[in-house]
C-alpha atoms as a PDB file:
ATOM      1  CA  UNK A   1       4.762  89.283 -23.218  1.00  0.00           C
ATOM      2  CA  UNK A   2       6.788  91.190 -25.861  1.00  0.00           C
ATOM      3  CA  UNK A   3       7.071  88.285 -27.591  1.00  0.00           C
ATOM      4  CA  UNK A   4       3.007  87.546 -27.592  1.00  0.00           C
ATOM      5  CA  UNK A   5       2.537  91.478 -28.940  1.00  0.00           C
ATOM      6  CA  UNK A   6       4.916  91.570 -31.688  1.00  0.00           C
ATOM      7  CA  UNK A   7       3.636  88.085 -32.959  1.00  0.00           C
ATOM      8  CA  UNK A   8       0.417  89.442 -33.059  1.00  0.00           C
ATOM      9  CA  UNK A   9       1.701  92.795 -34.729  1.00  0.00           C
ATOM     10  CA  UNK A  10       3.309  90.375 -37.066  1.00  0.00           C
ATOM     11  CA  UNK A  11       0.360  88.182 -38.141  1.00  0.00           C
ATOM     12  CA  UNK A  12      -2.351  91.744 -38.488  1.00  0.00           C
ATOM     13  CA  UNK A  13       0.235  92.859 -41.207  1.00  0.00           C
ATOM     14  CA  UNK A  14       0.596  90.105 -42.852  1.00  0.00           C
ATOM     15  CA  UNK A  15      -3.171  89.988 -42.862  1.00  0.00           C
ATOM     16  CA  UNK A  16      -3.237  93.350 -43.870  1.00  0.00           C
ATOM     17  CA  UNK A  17      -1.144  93.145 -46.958  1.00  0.00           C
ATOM     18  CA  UNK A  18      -3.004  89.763 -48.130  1.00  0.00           C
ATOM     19  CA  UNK A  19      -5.926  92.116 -48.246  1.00  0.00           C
ATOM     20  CA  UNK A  20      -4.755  95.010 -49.814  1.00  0.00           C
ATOM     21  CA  UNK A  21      -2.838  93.154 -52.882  1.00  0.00           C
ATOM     22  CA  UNK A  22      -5.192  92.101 -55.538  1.00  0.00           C
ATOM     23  CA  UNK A  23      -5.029  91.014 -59.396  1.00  0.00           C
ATOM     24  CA  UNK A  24      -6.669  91.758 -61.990  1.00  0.00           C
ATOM     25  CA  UNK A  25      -7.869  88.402 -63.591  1.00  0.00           C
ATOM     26  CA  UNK A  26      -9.900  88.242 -67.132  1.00  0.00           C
ATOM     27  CA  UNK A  27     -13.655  88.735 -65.954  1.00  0.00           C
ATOM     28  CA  UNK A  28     -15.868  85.777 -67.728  1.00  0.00           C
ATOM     29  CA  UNK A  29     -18.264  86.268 -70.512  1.00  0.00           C
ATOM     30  CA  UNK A  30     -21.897  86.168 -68.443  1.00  0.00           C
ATOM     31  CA  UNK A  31     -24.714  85.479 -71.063  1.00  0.00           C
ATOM     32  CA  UNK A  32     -27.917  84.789 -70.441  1.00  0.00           C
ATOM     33  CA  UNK A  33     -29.175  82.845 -67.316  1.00  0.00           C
ATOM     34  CA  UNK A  34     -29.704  79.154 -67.676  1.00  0.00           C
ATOM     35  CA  UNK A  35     -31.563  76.741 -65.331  1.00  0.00           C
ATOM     36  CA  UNK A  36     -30.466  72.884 -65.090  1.00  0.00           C
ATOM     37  CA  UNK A  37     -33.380  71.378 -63.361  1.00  0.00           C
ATOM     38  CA  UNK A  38     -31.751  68.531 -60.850  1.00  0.00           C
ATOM     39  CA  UNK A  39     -33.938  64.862 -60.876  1.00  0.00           C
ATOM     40  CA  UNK A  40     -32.107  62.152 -59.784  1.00  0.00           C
ATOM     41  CA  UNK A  41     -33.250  58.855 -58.796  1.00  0.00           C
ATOM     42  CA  UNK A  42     -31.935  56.773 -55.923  1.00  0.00           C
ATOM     43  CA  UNK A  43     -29.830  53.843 -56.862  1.00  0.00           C
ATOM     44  CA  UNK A  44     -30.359  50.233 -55.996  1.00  0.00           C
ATOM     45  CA  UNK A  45     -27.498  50.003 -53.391  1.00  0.00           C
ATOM     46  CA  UNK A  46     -28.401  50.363 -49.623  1.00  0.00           C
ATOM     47  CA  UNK A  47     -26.020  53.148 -49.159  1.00  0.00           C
ATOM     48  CA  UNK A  48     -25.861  56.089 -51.993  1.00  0.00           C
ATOM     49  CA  UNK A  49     -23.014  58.194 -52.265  1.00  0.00           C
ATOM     50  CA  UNK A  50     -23.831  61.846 -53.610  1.00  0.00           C
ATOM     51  CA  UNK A  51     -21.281  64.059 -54.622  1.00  0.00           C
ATOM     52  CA  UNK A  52     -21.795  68.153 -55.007  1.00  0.00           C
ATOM     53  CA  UNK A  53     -19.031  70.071 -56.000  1.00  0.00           C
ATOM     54  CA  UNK A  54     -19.182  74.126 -57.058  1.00  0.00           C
ATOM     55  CA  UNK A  55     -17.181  76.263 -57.728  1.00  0.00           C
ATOM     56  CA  UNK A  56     -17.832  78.818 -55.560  1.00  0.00           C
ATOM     57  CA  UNK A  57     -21.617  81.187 -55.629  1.00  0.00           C
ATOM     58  CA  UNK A  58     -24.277  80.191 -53.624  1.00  0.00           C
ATOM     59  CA  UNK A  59     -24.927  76.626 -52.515  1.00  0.00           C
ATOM     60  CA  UNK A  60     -28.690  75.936 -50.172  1.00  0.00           C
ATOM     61  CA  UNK A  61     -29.441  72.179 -49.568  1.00  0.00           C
ATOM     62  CA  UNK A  62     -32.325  71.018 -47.342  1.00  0.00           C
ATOM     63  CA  UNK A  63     -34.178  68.054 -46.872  1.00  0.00           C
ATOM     64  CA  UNK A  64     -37.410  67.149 -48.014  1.00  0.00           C
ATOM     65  CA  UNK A  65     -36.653  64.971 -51.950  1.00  0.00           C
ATOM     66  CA  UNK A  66     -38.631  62.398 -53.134  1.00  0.00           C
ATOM     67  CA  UNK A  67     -35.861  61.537 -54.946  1.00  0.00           C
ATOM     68  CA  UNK A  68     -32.335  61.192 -54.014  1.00  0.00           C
ATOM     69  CA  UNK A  69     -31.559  64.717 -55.310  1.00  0.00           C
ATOM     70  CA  UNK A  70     -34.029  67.708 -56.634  1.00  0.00           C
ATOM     71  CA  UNK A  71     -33.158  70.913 -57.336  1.00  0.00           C
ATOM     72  CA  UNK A  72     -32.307  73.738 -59.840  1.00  0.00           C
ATOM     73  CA  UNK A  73     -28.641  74.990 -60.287  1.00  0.00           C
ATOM     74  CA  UNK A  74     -28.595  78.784 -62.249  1.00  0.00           C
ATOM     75  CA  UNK A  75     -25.603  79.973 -63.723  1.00  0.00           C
ATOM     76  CA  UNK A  76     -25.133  82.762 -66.884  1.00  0.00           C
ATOM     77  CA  UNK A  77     -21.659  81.912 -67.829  1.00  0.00           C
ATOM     78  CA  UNK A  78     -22.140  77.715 -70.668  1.00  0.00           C
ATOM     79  CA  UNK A  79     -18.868  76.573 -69.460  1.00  0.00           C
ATOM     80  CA  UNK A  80     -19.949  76.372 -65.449  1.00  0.00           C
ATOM     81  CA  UNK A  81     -23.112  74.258 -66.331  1.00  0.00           C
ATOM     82  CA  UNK A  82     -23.088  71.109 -63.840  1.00  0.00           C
ATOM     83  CA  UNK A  83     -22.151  67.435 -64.903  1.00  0.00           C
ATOM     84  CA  UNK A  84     -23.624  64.646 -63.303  1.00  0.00           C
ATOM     85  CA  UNK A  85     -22.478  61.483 -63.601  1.00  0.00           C
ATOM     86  CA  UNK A  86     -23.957  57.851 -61.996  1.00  0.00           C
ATOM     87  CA  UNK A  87     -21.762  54.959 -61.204  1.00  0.00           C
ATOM     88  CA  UNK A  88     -23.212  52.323 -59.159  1.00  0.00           C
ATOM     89  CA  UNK A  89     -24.256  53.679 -55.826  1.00  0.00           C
ATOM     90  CA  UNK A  90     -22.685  56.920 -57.238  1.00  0.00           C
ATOM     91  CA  UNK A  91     -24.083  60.189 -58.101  1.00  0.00           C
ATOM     92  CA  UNK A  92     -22.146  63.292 -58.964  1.00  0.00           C
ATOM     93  CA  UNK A  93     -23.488  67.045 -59.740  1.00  0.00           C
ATOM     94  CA  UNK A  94     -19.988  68.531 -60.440  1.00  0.00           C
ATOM     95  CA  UNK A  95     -18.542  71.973 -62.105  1.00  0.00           C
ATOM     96  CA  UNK A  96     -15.581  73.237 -63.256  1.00  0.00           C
ATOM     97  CA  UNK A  97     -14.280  76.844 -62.166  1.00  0.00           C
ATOM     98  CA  UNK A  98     -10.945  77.552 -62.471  1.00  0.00           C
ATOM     99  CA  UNK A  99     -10.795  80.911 -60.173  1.00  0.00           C
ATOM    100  CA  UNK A 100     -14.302  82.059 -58.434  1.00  0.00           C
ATOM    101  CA  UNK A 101     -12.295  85.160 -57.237  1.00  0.00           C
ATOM    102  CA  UNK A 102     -14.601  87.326 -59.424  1.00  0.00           C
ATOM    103  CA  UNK A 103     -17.924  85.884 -58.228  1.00  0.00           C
ATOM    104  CA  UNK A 104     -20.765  88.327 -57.932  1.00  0.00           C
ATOM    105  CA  UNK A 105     -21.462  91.582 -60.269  1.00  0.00           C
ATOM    106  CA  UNK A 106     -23.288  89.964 -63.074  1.00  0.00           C
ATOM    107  CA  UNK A 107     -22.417  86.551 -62.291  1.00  0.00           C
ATOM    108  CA  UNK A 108     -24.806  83.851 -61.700  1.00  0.00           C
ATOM    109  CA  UNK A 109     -24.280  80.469 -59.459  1.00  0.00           C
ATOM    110  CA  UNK A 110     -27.003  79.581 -57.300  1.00  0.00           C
ATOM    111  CA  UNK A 111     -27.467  75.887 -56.279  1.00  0.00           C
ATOM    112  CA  UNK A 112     -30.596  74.873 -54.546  1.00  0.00           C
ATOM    113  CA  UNK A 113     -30.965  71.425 -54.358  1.00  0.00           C
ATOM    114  CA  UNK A 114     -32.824  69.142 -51.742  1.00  0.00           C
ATOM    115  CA  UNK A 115     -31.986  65.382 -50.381  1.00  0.00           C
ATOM    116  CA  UNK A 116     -33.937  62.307 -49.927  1.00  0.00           C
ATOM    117  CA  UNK A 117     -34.832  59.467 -47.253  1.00  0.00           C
ATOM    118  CA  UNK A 118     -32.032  57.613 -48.735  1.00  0.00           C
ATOM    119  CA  UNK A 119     -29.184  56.513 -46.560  1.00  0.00           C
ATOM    120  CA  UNK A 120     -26.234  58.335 -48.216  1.00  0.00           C
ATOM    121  CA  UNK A 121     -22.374  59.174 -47.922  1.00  0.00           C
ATOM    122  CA  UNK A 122     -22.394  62.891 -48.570  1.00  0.00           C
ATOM    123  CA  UNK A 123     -19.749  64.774 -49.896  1.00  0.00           C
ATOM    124  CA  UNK A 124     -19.846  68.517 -50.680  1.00  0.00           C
ATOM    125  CA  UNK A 125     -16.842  70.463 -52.378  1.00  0.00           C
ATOM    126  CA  UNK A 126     -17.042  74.127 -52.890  1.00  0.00           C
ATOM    127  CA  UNK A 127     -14.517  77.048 -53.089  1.00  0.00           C
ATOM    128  CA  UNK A 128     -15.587  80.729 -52.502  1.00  0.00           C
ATOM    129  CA  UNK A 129     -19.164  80.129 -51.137  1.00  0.00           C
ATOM    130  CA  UNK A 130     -22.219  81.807 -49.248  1.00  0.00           C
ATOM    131  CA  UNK A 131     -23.796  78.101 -48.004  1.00  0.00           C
ATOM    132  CA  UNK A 132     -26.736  77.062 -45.846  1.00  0.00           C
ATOM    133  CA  UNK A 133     -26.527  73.375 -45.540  1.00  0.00           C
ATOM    134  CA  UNK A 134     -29.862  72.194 -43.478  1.00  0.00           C
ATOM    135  CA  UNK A 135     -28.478  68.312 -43.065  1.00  0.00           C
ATOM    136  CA  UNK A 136     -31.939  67.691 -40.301  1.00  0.00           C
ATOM    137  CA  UNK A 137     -33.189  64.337 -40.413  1.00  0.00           C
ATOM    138  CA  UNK A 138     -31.357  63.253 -43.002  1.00  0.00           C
ATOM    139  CA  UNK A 139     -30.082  59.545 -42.709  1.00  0.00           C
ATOM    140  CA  UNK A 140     -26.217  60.230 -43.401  1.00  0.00           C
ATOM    141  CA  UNK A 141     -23.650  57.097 -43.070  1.00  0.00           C
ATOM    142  CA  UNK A 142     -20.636  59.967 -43.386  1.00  0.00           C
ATOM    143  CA  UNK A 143     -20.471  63.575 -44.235  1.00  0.00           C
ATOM    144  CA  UNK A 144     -17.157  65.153 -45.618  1.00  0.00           C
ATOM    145  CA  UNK A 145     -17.625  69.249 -46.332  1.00  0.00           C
ATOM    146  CA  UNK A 146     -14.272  70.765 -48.011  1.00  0.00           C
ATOM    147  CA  UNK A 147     -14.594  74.240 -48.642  1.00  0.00           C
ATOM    148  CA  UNK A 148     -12.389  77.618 -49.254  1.00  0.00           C
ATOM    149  CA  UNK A 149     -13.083  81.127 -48.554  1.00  0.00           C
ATOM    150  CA  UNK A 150     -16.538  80.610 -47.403  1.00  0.00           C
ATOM    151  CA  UNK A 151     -19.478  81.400 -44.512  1.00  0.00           C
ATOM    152  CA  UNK A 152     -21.641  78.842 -44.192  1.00  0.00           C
ATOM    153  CA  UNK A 153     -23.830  77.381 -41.662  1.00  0.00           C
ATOM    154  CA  UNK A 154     -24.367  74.006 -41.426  1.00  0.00           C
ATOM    155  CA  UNK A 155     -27.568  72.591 -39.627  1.00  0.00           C
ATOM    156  CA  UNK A 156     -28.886  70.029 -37.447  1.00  0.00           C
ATOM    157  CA  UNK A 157     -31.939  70.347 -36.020  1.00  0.00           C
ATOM    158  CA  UNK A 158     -33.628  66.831 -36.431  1.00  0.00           C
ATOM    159  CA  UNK A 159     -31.760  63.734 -34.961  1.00  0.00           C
ATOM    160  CA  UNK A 160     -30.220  61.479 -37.839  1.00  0.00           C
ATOM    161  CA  UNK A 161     -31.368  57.896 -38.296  1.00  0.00           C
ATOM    162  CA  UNK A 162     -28.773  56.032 -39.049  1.00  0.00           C
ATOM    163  CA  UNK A 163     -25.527  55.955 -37.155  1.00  0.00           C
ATOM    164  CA  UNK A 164     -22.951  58.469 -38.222  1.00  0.00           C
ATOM    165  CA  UNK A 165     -19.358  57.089 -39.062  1.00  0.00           C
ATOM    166  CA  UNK A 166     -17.467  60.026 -39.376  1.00  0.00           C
ATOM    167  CA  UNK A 167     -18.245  63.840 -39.811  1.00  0.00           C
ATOM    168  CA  UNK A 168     -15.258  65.870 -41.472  1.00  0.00           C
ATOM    169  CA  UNK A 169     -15.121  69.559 -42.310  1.00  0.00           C
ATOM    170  CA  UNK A 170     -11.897  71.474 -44.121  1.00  0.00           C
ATOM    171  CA  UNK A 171     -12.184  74.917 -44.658  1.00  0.00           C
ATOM    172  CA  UNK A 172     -10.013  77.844 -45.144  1.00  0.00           C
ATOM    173  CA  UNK A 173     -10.250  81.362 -43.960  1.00  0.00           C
ATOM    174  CA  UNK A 174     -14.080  81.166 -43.593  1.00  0.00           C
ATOM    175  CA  UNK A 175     -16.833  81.984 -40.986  1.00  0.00           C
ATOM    176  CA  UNK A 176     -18.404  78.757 -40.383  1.00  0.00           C
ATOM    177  CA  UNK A 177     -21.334  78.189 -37.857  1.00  0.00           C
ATOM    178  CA  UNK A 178     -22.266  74.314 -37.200  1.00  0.00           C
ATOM    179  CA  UNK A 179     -25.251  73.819 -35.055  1.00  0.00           C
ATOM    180  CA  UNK A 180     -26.772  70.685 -33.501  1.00  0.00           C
ATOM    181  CA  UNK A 181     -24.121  68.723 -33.759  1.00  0.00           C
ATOM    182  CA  UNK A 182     -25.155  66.103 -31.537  1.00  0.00           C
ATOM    183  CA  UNK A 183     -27.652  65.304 -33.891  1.00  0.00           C
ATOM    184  CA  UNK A 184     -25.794  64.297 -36.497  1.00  0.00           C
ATOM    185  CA  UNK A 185     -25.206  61.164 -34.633  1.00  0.00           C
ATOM    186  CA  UNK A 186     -21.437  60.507 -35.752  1.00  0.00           C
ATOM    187  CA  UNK A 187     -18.874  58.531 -34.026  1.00  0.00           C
ATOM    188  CA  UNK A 188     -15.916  61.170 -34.502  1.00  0.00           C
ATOM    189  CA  UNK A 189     -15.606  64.367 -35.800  1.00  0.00           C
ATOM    190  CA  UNK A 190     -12.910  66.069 -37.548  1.00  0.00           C
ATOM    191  CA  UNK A 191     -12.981  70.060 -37.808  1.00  0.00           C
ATOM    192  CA  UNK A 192      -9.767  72.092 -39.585  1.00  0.00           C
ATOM    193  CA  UNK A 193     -10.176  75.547 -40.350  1.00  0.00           C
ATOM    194  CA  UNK A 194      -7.531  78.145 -41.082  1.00  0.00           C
ATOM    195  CA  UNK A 195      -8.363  81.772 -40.352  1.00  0.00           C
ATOM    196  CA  UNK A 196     -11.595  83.065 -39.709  1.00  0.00           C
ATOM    197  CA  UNK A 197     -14.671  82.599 -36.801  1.00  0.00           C
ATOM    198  CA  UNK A 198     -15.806  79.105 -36.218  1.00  0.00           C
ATOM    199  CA  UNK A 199     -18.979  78.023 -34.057  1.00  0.00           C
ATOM    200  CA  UNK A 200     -19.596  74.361 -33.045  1.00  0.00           C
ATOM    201  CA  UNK A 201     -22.692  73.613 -31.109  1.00  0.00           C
ATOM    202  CA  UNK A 202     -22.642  70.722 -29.941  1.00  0.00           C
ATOM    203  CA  UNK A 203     -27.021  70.841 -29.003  1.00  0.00           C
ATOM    204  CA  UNK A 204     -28.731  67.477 -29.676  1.00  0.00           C
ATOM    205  CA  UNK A 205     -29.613  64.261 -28.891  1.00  0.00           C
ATOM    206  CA  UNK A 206     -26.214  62.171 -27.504  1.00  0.00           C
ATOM    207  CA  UNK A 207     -26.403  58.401 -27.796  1.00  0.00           C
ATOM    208  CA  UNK A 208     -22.785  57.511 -27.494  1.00  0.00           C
ATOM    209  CA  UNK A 209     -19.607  58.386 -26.830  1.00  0.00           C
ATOM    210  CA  UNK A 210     -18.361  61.199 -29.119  1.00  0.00           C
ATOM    211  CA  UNK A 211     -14.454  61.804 -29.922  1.00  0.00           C
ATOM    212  CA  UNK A 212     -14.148  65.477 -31.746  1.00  0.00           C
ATOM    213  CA  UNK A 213     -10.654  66.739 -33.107  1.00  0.00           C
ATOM    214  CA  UNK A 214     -10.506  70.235 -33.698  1.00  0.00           C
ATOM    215  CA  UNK A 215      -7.255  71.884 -35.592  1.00  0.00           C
ATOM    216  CA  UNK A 216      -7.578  75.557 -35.619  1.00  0.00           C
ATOM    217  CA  UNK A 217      -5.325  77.624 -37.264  1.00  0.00           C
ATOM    218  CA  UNK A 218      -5.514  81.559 -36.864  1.00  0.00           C
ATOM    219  CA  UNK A 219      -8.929  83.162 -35.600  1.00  0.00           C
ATOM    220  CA  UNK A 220     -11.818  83.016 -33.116  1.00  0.00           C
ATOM    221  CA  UNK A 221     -13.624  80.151 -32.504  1.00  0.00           C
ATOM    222  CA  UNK A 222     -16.802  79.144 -29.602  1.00  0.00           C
ATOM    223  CA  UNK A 223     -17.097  75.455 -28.909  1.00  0.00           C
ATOM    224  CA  UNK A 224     -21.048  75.419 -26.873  1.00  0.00           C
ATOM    225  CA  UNK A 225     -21.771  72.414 -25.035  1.00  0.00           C
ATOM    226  CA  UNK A 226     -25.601  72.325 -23.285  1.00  0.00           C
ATOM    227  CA  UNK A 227     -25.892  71.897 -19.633  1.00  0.00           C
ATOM    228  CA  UNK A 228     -26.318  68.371 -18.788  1.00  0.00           C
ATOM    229  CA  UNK A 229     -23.782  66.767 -21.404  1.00  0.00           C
ATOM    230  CA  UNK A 230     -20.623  65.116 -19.864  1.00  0.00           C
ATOM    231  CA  UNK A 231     -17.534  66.893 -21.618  1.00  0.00           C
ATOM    232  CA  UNK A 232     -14.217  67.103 -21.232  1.00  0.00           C
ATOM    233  CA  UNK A 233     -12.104  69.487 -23.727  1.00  0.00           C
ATOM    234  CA  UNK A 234      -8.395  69.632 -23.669  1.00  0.00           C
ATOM    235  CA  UNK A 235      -6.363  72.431 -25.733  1.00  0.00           C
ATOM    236  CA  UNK A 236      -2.997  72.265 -26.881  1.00  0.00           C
ATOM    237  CA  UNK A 237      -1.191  74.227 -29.377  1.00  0.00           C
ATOM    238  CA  UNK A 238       0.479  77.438 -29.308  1.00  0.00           C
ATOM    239  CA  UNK A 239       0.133  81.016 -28.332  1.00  0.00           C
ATOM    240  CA  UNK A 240      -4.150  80.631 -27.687  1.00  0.00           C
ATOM    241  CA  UNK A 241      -6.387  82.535 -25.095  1.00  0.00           C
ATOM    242  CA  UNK A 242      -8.894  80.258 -23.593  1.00  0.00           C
ATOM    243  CA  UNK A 243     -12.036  82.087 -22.099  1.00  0.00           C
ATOM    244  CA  UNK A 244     -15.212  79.812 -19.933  1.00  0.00           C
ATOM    245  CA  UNK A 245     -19.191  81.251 -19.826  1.00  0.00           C
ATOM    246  CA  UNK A 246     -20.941  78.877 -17.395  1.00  0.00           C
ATOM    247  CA  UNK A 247     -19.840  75.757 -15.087  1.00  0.00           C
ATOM    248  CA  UNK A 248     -16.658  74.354 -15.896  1.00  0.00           C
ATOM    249  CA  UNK A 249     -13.680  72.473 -13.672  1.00  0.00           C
ATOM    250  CA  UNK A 250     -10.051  73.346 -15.099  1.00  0.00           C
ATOM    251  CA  UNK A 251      -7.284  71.544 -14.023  1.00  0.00           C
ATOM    252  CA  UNK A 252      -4.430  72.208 -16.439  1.00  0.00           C
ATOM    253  CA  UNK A 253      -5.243  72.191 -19.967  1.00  0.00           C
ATOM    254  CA  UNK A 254      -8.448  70.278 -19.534  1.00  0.00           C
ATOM    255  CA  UNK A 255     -12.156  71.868 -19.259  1.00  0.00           C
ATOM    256  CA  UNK A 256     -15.044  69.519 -18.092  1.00  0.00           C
ATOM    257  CA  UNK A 257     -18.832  69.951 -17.178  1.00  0.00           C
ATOM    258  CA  UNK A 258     -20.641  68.430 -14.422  1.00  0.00           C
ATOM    259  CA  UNK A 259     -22.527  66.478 -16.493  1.00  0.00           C
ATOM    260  CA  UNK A 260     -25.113  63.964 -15.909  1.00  0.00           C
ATOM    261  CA  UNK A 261     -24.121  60.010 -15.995  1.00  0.00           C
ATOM    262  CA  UNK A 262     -23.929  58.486 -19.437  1.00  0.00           C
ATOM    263  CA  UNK A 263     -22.189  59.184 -23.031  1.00  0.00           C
ATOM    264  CA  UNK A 264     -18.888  61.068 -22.506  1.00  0.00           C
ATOM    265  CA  UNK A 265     -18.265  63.941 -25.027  1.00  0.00           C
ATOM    266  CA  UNK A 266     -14.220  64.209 -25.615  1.00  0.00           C
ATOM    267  CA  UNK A 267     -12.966  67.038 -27.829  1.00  0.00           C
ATOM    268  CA  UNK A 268      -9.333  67.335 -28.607  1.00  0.00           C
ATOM    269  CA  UNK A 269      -8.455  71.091 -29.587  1.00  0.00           C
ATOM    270  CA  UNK A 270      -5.180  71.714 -30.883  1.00  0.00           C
ATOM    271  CA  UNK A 271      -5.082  75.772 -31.969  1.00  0.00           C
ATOM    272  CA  UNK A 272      -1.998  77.505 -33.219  1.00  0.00           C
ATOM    273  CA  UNK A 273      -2.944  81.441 -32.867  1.00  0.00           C
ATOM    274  CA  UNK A 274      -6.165  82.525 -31.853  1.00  0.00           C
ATOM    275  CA  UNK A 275      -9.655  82.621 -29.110  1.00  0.00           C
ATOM    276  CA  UNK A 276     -10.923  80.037 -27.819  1.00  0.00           C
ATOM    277  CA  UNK A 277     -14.289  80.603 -26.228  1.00  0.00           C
ATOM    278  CA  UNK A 278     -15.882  77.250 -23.973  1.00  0.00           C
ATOM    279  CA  UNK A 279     -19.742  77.722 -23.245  1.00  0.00           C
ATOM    280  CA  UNK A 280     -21.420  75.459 -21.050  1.00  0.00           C
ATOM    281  CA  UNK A 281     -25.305  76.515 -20.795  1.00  0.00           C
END
């Protein structure tokens, strides 16, 4: 028990002094605010791939293009304005910030951009971000989101179309809420956050049988699974407190509802230091 404490002790000051040492970097020039309107056509290819990758700022994306991607990006500093480039089934809206530490004040990044009908690989890259990602109904082969210190929410409230490969998501020390997950309609998921407050609600429509892998480094995070869903979570890792809200059976290290016959939802949890909160309602 000694132990436990003075691990804790030890990880609060080290998050203590990463928060109280800071340095001074060379603000950028801001001039005046520019807006790169966003029109991109679909390409031939049955599957697009669309790249977005920010800097850091303020990233929205919802559904509801006629083309493959509309939008406006605004920014007040020439050297952050957005490149896109096309190759093939490719399409990339990418920017170059070397440190996004001294984001806000006078500084301008806003990215509001909207998808199409077209079945896509999405990628999204960001580092220090505010993001809502509303990904509902959107007909997504695979989805990779790689992001720093962030909060975002990520949304699915419309089933996908298409079958889901894969579903990844890397962040850093981030709050990051992901609802309707069953919706997306992927095969596996892979989740990997460092510090921070994580949500995964796994709401939705469940055709098949689901494998989730969740690495979680320092922090809190909620897994929510609806009554009715057949799940069976298993935690490994180190020193982790594992809390239930609603029916579960434990036996060991495994957690499973009484779900109803039919797809089986299997999530692997391996935490290091941290919460671990199971809802089942």
């Amino acid at each position: 028990m000694k132990r436990l404490l003075f691990i804790f002790i030890a990880i609060l000051a080290v998050m203590s002094l990463a928060c109280s040492v800071s340095v001074d970097m060379p603000e950028p020039k801001t001039g005046t605010k520019e807006i790169l309107e966003i029109s991109e056509a679909a390409p031939d290819a049955e599957t697009a791939e669309v790249t977005i990758g920010m800097g850091g700022g303020k990233l929205t994306i919802g559904p509801g293009a006629d083309q493959l991607v509309e939008g406006t990006v605004e920014y007040n500093i020439a050297d952050w304005k957005p490149e896109i480039t096309r190759d093939g089934r490719e399409v990339k809206i990418e920017q170059s910030i070397n440190n996004a530490s001294f984001l806000g004040g006078n500084v301008v990044n806003e990215w509001d951009l909207r998808l199409g009908e077209k079945p896509m690989d999405l990628s999204v890259q960001a580092g220090a971000y505010e993001g809502e990602l509303d990904l509902s109904g959107l007909a997504l082969r695979s989805v990779r989101i790689s992001d720093g210190a962030s909060k975002a929410t990520v949304i699915f409230n419309l089933p996908n179309p298409v079958e889901m490969d894969s579903f990844t998501y890397s962040t850093g020390a981030a709050n990051i809420d992901l609802q309707g997950l069953l919706h997306a309609n992927f095969k596996e998921m892979n989740f990997k956050g460092g510090a921070g407050n994580f949500t995964l609600d796994f709401s939705g429509e469940m055709k098949h049988d689901v494998k989730v892998f969740i690495d979680g480094g320092l922090g809190n995070m909620t897994l929510e699974v609806p009554k009715g869903v057949d799940a069976q979570i298993n935690v490994s890792g180190g020193l982790n407190n594992v809390s239930t809200q609603g029916t579960w059976t434990i036996e060991g290290q495994e957690y499973r509802t009484i779900g109803t016959e039919g797809p089986l939802l299997k999530i692997q949890v391996n935490m290091g230091i941290g919460n671990l909160r199971l809802v089942n309602r």
